[in-house]
C-alpha atoms as a PDB file:
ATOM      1  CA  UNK A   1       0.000   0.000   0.000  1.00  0.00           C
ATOM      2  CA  UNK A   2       1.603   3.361  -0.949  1.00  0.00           C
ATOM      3  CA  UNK A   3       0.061   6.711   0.076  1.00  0.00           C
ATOM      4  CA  UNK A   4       0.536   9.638  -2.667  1.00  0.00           C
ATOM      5  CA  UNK A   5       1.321  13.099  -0.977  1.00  0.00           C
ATOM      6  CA  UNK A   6       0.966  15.816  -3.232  1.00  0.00           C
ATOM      7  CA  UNK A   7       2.902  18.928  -2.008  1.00  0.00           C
ATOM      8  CA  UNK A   8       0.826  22.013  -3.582  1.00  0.00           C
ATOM      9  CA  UNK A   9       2.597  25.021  -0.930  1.00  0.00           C
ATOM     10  CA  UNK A  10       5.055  26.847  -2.776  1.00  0.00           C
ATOM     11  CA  UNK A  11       4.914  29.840  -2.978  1.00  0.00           C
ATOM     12  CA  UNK A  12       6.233  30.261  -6.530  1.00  0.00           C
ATOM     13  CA  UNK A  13       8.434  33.277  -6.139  1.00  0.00           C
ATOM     14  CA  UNK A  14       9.776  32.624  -9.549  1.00  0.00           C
ATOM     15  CA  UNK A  15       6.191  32.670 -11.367  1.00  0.00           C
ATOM     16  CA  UNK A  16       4.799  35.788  -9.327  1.00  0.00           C
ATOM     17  CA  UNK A  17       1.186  33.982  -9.334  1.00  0.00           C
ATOM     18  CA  UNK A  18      -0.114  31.127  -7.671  1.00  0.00           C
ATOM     19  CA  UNK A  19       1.223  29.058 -10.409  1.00  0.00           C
ATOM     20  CA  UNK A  20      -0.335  26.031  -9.549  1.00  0.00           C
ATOM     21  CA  UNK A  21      -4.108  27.458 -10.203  1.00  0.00           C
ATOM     22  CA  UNK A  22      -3.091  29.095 -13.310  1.00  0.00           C
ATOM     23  CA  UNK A  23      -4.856  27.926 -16.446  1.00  0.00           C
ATOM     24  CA  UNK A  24      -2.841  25.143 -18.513  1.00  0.00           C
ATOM     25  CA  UNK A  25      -5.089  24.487 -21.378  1.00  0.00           C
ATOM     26  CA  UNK A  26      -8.387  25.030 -19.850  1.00  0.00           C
ATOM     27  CA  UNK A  27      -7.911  24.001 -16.403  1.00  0.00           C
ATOM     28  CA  UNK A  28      -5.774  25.006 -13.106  1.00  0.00           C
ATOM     29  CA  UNK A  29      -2.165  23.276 -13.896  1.00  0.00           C
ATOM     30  CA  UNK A  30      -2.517  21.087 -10.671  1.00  0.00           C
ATOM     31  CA  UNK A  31      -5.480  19.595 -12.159  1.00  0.00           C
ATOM     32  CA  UNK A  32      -3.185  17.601 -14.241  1.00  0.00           C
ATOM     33  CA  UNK A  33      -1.702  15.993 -11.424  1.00  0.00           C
ATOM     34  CA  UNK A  34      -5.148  15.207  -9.743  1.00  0.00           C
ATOM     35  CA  UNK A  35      -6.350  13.649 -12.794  1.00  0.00           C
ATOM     36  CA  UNK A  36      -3.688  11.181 -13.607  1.00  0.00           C
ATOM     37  CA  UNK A  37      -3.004  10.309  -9.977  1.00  0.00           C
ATOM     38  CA  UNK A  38      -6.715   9.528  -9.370  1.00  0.00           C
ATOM     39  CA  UNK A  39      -5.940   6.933 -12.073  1.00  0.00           C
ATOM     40  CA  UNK A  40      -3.629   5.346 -10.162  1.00  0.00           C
ATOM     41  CA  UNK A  41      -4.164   2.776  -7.073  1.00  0.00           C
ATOM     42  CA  UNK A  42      -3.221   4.335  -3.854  1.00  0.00           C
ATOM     43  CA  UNK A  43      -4.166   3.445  -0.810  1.00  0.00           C
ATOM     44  CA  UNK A  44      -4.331   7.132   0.040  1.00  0.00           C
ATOM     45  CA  UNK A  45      -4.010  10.726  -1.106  1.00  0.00           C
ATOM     46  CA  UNK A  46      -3.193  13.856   0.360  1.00  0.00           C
ATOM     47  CA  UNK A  47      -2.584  17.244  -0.656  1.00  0.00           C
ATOM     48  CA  UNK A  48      -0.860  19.697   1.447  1.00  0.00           C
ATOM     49  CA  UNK A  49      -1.573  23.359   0.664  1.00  0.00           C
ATOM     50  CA  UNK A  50      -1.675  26.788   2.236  1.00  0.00           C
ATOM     51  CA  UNK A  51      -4.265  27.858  -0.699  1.00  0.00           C
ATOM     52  CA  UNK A  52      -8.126  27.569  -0.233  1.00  0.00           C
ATOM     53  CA  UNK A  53      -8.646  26.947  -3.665  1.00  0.00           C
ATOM     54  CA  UNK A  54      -6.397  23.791  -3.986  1.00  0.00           C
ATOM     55  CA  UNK A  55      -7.656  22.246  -1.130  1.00  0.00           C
ATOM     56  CA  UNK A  56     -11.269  22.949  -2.884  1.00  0.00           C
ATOM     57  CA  UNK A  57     -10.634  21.400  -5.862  1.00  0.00           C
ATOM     58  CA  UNK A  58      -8.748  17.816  -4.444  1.00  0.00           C
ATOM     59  CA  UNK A  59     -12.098  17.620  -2.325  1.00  0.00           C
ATOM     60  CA  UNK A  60     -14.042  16.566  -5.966  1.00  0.00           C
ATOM     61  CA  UNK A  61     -11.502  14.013  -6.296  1.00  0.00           C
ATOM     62  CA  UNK A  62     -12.080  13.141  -2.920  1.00  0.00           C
ATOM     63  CA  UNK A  63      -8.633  13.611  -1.412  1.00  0.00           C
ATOM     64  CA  UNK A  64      -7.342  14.261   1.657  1.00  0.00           C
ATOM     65  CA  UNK A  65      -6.866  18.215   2.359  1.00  0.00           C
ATOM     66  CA  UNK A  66      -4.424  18.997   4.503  1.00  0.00           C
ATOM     67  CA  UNK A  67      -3.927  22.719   4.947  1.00  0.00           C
ATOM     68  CA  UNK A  68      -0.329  24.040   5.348  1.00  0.00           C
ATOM     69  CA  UNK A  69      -0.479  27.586   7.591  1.00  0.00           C
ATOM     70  CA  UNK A  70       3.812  26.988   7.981  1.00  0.00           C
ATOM     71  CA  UNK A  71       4.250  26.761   4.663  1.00  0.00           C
ATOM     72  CA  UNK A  72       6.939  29.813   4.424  1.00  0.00           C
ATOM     73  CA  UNK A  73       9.086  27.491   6.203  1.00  0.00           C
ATOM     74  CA  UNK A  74       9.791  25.723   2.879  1.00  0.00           C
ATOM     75  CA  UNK A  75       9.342  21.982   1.443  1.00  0.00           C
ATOM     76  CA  UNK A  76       9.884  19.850   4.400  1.00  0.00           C
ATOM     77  CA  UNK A  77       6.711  21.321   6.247  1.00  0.00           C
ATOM     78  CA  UNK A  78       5.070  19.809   3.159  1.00  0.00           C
ATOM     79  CA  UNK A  79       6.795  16.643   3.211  1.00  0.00           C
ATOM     80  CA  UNK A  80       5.878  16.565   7.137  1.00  0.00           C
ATOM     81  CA  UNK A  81       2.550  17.513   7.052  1.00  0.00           C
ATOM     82  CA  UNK A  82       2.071  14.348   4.534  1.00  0.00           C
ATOM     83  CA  UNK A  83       3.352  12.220   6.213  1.00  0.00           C
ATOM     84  CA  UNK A  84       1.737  13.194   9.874  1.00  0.00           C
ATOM     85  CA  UNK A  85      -1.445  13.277   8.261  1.00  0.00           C
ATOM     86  CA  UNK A  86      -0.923   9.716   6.478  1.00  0.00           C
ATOM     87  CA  UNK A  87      -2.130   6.453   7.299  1.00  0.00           C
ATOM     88  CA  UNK A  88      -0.204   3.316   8.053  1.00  0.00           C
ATOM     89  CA  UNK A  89       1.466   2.545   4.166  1.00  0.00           C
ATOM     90  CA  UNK A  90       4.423   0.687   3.190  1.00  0.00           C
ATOM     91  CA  UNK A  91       5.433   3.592   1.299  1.00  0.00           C
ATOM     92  CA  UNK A  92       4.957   7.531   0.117  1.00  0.00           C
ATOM     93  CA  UNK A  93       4.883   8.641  -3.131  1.00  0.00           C
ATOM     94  CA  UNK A  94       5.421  12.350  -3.452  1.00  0.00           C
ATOM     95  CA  UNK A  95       4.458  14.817  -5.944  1.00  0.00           C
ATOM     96  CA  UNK A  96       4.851  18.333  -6.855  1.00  0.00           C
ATOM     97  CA  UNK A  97       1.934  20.050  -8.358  1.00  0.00           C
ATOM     98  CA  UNK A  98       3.705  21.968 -11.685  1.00  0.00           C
ATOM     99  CA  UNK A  99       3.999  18.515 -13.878  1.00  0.00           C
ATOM    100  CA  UNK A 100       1.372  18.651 -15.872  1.00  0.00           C
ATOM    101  CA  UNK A 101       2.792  16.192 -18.023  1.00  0.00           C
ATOM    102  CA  UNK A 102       2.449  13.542 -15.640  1.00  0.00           C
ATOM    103  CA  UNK A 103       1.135  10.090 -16.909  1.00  0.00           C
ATOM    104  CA  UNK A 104      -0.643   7.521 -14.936  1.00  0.00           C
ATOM    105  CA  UNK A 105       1.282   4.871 -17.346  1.00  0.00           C
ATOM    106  CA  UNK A 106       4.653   6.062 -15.432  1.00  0.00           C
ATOM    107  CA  UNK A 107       3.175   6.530 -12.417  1.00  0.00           C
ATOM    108  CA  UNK A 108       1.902   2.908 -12.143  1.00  0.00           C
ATOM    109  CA  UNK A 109       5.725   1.798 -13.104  1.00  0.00           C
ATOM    110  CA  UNK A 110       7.195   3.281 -10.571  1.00  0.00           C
ATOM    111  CA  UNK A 111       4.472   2.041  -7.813  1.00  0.00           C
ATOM    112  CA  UNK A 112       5.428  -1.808  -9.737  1.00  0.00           C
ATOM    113  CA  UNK A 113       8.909  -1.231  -9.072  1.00  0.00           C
ATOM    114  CA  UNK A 114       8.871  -0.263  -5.567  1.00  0.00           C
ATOM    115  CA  UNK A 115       6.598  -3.619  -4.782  1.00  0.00           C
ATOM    116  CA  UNK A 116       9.299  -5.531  -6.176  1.00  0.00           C
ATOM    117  CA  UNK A 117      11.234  -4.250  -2.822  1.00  0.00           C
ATOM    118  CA  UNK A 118       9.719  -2.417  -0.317  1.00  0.00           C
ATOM    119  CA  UNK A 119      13.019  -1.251   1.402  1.00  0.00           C
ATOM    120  CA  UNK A 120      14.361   1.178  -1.975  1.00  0.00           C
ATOM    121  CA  UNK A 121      13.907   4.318  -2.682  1.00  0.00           C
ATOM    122  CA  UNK A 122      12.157   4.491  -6.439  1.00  0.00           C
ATOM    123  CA  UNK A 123      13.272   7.415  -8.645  1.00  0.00           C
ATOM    124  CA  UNK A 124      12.033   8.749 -12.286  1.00  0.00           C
ATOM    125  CA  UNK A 125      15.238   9.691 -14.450  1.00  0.00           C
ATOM    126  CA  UNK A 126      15.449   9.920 -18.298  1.00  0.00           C
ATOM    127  CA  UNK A 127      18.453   9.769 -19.456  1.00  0.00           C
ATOM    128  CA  UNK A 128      20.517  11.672 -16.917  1.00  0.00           C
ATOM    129  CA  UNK A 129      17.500  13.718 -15.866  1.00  0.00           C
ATOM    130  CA  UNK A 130      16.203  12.780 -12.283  1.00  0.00           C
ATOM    131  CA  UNK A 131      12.966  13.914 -10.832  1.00  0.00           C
ATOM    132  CA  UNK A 132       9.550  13.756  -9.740  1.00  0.00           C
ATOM    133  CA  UNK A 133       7.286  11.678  -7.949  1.00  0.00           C
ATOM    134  CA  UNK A 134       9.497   9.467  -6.213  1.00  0.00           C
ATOM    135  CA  UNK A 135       8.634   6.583  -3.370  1.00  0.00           C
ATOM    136  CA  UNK A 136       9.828   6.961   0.174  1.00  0.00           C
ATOM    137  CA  UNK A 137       9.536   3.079   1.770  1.00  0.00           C
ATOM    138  CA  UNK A 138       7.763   3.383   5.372  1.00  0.00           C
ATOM    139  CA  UNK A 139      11.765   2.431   6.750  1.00  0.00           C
ATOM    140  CA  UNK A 140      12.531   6.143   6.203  1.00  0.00           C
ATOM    141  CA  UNK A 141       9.634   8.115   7.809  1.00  0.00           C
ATOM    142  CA  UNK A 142      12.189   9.456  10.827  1.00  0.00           C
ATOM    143  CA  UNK A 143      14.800  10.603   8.266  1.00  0.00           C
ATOM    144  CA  UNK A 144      11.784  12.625   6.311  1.00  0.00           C
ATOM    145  CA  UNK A 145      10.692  13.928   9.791  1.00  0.00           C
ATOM    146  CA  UNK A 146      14.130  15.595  10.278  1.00  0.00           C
ATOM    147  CA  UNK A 147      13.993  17.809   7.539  1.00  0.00           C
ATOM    148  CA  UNK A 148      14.014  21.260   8.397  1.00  0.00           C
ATOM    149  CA  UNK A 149      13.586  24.830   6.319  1.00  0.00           C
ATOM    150  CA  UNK A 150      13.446  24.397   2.395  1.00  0.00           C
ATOM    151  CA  UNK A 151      15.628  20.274   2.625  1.00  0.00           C
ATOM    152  CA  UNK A 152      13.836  18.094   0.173  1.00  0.00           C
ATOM    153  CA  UNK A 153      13.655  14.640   0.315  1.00  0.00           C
ATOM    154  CA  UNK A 154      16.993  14.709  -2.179  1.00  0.00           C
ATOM    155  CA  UNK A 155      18.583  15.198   1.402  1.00  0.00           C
ATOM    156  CA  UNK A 156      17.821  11.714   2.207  1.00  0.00           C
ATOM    157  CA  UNK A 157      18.494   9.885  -1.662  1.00  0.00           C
ATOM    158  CA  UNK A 158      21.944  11.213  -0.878  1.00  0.00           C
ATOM    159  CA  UNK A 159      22.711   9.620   1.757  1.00  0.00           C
ATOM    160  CA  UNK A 160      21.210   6.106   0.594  1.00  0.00           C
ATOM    161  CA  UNK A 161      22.791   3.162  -0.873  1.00  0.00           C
ATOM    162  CA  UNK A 162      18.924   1.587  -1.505  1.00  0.00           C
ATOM    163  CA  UNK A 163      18.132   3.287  -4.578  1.00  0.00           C
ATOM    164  CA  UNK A 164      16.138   1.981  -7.936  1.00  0.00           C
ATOM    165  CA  UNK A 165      15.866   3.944 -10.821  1.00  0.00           C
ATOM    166  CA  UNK A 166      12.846   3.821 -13.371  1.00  0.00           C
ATOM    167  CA  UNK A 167      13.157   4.654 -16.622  1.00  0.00           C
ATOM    168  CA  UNK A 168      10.079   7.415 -17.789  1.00  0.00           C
ATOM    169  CA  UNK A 169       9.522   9.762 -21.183  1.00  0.00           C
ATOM    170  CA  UNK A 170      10.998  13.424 -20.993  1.00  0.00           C
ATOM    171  CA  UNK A 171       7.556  14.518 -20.577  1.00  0.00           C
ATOM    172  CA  UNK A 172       6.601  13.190 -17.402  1.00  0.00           C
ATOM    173  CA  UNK A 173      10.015  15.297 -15.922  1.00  0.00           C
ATOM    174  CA  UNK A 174       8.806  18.590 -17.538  1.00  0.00           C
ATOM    175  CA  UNK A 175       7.738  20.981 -14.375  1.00  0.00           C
ATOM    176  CA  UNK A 176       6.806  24.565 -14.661  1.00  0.00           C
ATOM    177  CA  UNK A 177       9.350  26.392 -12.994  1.00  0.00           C
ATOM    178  CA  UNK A 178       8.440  30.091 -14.266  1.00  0.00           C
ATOM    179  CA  UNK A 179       6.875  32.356 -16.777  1.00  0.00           C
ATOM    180  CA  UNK A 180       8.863  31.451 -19.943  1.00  0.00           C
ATOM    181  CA  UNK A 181       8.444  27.549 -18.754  1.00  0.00           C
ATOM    182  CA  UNK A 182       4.768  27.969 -18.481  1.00  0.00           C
ATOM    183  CA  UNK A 183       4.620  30.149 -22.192  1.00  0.00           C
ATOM    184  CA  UNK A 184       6.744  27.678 -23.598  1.00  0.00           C
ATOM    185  CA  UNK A 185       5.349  24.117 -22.399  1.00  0.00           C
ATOM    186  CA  UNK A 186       1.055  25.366 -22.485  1.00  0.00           C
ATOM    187  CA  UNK A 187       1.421  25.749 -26.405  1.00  0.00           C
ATOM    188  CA  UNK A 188       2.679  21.609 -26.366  1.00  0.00           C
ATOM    189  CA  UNK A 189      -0.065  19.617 -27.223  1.00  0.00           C
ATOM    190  CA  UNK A 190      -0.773  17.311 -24.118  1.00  0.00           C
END
């Protein structure tokens, strides 16, 4: 059983605007996320946010809400507030909320690979390209806990010898990262 926690606080400084709710081909660029991980099997879901509206919108996908009033603090409140808010799992998968590229397809590979082993930590690359949504097994719950300020969970894959790669398209990497991302990547055909 693998929980998804979808961290949806930033407070995209680079954008300027919430970037998360801004439109991406007709609806909020979260949505994207929402829609392929509800796809998916998990055993739960959670999204942590500071904004209303987010926390609005995984309610009709019938998510967990989890509302992040630290969220200045930076990622690992995120990552924390997932996890404290979790139920028992063997595993987290975490995901940011600007890939709206995201596939179920890939998503479901990863989540096969981590069953294979439920002690390794399960990362997306292509090519040389590492990123998003990776799987945290249960075994490192403590070391997420420790994070402080803006530490990611990067913190903890660096320190690990228990890793497993997955191989994914470029697409599913792509995240919106600021204005000329978000003009560039919303004219791509999904």
């Amino acid at each position: 059983m693998i929980n998804a926690i979808i961290m949806a606080s930033g407070l995209s400084k680079r954008m300027g605007d919430n970037k998360l709710l801004l439109d991406f081909k007709g609806i909020p660029m979260i949505e994207y996320a929402f829609i392929e991980i509800n796809k998916c099997y998990f055993n739960e879901v959670i999204v942590v946010s500071q904004y209303e509206e987010i926390l609005s919108l995984s309610k009709r996908y019938k998510f967990k809400g989890v509302y992040n009033k630290d969220a200045y603090i930076g990622q690992s409140e995120s990552i924390k507030l997932g996890i404290l808010n979790s139920s028992k799992c063997d595993g987290y998968m975490f995901f940011v909320g600007d890939q709206p590229f995201i596939e179920s397809f890939y998503i479901n590979k990863i989540i096969d690979k981590f069953n294979e082993d439920k002690n390794y930590i399960i990362i997306p690359m292509c090519g040389n390209k590492k990123g998003n949504p990776v799987i945290f097994p249960y075994n490192k719950k403590n070391e997420l806990l420790t994070l402080k300020d803006d530490e990611k969970g990067k913190k903890i894959i660096n320190k690990s010898s228990k890793l497993k790669y997955i191989n994914v398209s470029e697409n599913m990497l792509i995240d919106i990262d600021n204005k000329v991302d978000y003009e560039k990547f919303r004219g791509v055909l999904r």
